[in-house]
N, C-alpha and C. Protein backbone atom coordinates (compact mmCIF):
# COMPACT_ATOMS: atom_id res chain seq x y z
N UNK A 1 115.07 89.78 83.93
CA UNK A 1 115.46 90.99 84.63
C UNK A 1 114.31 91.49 85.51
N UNK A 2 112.61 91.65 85.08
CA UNK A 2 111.98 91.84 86.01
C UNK A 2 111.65 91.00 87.19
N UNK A 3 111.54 89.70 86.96
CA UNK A 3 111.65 88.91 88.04
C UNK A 3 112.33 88.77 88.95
N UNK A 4 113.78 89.28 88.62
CA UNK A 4 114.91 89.34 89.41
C UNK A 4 114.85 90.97 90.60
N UNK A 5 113.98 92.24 89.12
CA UNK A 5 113.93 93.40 90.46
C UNK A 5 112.28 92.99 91.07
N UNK A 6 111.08 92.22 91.19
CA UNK A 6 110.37 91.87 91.83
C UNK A 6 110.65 91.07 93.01
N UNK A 7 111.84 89.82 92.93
CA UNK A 7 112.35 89.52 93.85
C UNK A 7 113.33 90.25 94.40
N UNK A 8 113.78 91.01 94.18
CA UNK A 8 114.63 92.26 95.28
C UNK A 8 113.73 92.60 96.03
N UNK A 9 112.56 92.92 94.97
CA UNK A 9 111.72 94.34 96.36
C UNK A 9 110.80 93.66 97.29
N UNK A 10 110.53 92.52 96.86
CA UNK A 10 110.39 91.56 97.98
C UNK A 10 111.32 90.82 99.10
N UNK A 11 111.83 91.05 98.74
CA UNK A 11 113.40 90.71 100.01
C UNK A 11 113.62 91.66 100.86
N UNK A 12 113.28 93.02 100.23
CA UNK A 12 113.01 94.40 101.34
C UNK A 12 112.16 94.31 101.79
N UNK A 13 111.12 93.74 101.81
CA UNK A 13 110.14 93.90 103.16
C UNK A 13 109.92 93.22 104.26
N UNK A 14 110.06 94.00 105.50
CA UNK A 14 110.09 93.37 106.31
C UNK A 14 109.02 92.61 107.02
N UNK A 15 108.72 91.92 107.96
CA UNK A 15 107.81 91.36 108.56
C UNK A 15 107.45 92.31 109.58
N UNK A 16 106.17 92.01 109.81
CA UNK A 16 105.23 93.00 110.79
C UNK A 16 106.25 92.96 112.42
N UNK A 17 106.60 91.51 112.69
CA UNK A 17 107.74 91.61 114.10
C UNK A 17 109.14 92.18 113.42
N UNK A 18 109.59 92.40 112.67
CA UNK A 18 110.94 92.27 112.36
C UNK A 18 111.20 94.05 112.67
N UNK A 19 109.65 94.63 111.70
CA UNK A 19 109.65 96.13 112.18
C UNK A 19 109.47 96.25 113.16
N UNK A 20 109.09 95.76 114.33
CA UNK A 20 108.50 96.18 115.13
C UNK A 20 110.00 96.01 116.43
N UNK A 21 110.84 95.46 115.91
CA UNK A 21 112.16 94.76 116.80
C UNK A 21 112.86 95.86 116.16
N UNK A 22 113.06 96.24 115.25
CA UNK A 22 113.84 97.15 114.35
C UNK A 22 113.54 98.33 115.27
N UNK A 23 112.47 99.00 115.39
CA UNK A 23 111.94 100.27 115.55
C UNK A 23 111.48 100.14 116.80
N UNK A 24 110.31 101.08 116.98
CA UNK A 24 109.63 100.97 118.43
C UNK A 24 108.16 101.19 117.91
N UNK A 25 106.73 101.25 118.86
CA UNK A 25 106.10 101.31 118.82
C UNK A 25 105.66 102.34 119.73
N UNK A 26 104.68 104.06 118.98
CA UNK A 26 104.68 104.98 120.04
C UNK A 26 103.32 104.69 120.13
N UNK A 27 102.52 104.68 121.68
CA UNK A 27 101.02 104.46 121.70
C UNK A 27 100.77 105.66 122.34
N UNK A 28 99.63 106.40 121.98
CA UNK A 28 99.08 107.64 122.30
C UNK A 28 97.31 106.93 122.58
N UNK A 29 97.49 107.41 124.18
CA UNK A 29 95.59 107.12 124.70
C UNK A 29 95.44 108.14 125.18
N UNK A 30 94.28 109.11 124.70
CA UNK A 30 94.19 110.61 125.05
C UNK A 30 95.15 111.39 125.28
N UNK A 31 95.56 112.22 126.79
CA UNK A 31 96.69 112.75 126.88
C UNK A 31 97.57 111.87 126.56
N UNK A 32 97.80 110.58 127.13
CA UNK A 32 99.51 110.24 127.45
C UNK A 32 99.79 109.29 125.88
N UNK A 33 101.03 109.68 126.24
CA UNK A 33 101.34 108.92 124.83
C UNK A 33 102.85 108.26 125.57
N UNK A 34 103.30 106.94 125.22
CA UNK A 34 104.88 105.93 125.38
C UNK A 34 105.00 105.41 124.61
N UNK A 35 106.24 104.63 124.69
CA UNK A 35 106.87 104.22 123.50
C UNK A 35 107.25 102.63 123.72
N UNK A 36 106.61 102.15 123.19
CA UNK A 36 107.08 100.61 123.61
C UNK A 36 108.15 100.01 122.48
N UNK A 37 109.00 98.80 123.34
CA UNK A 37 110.48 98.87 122.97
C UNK A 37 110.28 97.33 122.98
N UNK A 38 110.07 96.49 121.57
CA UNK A 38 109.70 94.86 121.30
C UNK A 38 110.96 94.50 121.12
N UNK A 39 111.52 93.38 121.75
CA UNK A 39 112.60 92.63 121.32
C UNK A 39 112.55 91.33 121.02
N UNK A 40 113.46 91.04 120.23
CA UNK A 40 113.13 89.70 119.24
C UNK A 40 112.76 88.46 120.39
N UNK A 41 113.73 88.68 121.61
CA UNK A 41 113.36 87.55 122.46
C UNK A 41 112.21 86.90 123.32
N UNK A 42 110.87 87.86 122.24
CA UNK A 42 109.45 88.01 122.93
C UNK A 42 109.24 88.98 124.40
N UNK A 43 110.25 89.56 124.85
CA UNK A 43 109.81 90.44 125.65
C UNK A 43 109.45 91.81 125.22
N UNK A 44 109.07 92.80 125.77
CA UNK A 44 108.82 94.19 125.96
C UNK A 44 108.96 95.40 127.14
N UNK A 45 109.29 96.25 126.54
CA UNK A 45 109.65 97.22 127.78
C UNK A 45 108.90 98.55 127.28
N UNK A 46 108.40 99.50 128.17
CA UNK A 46 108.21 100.60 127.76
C UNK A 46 108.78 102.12 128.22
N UNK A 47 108.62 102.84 127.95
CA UNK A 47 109.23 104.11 128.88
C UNK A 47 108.82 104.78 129.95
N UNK A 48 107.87 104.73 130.03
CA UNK A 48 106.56 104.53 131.34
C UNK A 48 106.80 103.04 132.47
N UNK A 49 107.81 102.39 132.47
CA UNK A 49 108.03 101.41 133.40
C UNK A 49 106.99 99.96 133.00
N UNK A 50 106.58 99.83 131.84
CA UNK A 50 105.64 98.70 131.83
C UNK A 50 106.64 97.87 130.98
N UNK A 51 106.35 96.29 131.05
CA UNK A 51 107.02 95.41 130.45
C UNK A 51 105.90 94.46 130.59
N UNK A 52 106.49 93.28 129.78
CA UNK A 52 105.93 91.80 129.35
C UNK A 52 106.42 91.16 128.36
N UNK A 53 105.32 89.96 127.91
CA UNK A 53 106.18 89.25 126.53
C UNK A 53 104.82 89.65 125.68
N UNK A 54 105.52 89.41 124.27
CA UNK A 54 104.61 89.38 123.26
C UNK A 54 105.11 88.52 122.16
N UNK A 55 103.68 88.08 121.63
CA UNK A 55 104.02 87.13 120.25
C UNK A 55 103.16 87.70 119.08
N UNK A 56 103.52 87.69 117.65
CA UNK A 56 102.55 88.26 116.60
C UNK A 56 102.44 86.61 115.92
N UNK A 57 101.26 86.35 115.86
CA UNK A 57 100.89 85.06 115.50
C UNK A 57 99.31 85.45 114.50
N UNK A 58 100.05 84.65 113.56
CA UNK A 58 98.56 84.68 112.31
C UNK A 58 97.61 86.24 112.11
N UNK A 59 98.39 87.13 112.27
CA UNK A 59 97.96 88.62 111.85
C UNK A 59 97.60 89.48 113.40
N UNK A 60 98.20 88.28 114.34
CA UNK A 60 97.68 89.24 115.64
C UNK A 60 98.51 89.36 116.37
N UNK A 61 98.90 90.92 117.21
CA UNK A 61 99.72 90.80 118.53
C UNK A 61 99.09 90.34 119.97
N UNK A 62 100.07 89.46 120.52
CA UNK A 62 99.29 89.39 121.70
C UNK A 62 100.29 89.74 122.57
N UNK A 63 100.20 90.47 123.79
CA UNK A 63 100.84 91.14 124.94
C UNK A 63 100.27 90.44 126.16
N UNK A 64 101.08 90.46 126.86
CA UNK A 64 100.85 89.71 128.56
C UNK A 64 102.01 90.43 129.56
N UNK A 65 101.12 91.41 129.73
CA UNK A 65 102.08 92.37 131.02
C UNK A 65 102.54 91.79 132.42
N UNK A 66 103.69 91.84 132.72
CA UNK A 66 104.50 91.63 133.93
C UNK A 66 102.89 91.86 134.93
N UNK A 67 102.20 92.11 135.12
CA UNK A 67 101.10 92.80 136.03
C UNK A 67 99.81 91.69 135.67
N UNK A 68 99.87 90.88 134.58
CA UNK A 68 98.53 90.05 134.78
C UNK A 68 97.93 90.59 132.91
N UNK A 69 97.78 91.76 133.04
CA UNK A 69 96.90 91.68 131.90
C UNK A 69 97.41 91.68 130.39
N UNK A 70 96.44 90.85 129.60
CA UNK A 70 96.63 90.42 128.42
C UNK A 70 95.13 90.72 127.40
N UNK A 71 96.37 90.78 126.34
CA UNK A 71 95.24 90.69 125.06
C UNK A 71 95.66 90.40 123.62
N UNK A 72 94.60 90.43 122.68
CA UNK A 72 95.64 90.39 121.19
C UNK A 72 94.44 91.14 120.60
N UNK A 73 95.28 91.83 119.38
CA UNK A 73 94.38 92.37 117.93
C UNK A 73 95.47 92.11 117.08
N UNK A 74 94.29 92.74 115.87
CA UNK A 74 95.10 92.51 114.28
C UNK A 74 96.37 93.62 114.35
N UNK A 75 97.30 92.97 113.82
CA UNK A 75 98.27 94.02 112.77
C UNK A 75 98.30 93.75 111.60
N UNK A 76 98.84 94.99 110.90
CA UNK A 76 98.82 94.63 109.70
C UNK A 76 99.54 93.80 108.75
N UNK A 77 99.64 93.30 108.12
CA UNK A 77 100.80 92.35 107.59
C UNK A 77 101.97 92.39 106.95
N UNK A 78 101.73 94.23 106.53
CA UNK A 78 103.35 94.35 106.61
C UNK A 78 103.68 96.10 107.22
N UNK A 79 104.51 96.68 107.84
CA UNK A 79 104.58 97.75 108.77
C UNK A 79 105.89 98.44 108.22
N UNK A 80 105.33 99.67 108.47
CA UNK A 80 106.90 100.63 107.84
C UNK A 80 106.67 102.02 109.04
N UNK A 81 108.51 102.43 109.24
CA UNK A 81 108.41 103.05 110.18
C UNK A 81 107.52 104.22 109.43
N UNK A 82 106.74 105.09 110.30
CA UNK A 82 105.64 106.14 110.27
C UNK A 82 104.39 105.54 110.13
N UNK A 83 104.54 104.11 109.43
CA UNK A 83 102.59 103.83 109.71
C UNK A 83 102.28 103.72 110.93
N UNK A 84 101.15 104.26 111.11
CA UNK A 84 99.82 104.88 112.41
C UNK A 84 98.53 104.24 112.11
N UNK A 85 97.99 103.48 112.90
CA UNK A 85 96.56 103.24 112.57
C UNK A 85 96.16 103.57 114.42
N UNK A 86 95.14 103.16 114.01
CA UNK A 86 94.03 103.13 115.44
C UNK A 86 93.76 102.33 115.81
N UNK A 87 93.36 101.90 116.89
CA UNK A 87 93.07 100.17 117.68
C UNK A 87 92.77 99.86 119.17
N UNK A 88 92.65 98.74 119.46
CA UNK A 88 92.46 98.96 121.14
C UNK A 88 93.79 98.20 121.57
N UNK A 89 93.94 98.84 122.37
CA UNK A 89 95.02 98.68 123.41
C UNK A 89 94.91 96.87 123.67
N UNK A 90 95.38 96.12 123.58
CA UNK A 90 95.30 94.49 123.76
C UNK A 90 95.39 94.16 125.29
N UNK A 91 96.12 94.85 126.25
CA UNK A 91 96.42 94.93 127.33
C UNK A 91 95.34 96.04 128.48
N UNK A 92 94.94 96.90 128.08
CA UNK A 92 93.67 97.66 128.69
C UNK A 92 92.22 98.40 128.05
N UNK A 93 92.11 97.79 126.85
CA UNK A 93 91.19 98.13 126.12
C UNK A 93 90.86 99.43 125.82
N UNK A 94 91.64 100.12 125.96
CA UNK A 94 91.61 101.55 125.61
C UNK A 94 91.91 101.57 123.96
N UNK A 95 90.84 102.75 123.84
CA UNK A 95 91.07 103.70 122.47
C UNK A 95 92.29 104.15 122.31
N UNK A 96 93.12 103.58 121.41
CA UNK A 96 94.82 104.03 121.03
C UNK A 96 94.99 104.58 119.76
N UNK A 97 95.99 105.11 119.14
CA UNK A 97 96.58 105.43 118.17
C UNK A 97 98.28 104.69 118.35
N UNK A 98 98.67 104.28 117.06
CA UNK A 98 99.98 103.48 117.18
C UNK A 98 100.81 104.02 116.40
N UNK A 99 101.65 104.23 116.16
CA UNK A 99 103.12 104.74 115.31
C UNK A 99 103.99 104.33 115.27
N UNK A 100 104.34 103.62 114.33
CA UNK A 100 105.67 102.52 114.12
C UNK A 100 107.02 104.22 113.82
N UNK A 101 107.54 104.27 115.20
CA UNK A 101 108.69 105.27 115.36
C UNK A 101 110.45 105.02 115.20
N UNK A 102 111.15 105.49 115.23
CA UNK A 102 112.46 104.94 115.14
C UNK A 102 112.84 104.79 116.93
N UNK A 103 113.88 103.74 116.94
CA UNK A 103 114.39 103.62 118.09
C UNK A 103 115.31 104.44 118.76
């Protein structure tokens, strides 16, 4: 019986892309803050008019904007909507804050 509810509550968790396709991602750099919108088919869109593709490979996102620029950092390895950490922007190296938000 416990093995059986350990493998349940492992079947609920999702993968770091799966949340991230599920939900959205809100990025706040000083004033401005958007909301980027990941879809399973490796692209991205944001609400601010930016797009590209992205892949999460071996604990990292990497982004490559319609415009040229690219980057990758860590995520974490597993994501729930409201976690927030801090990080640099992969795409302009800016000081960010992130928020896994609802869609």
């Amino acid at each position: 019986m416990m093995l059986t509810m350990i493998a349940a509550a492992f079947a609920l968790l999702s993968t770091p892309a799966e949340t991230l396709v599920d939900n959205a991602l809100q990025i706040q750099a000083g004033e401005m803050t958007y909301t980027t919108f990941f879809e399973a088919d490796g692209t991205y869109t944001t609400d601010i008019g930016i797009s590209g593709t992205w892949t999460l490979v071996d604990g990292e996102m990497c982004v490559v904007r319609s415009t040229g620029e690219s980057g990758c950092q860590p995520v974490a390895d597993t994501l729930a909507l409201g976690d927030s950490w801090s990080g640099t922007n992969p795409a302009t190296g800016a000081t960010v804050t992130y928020t896994v938000v609802a869609r």
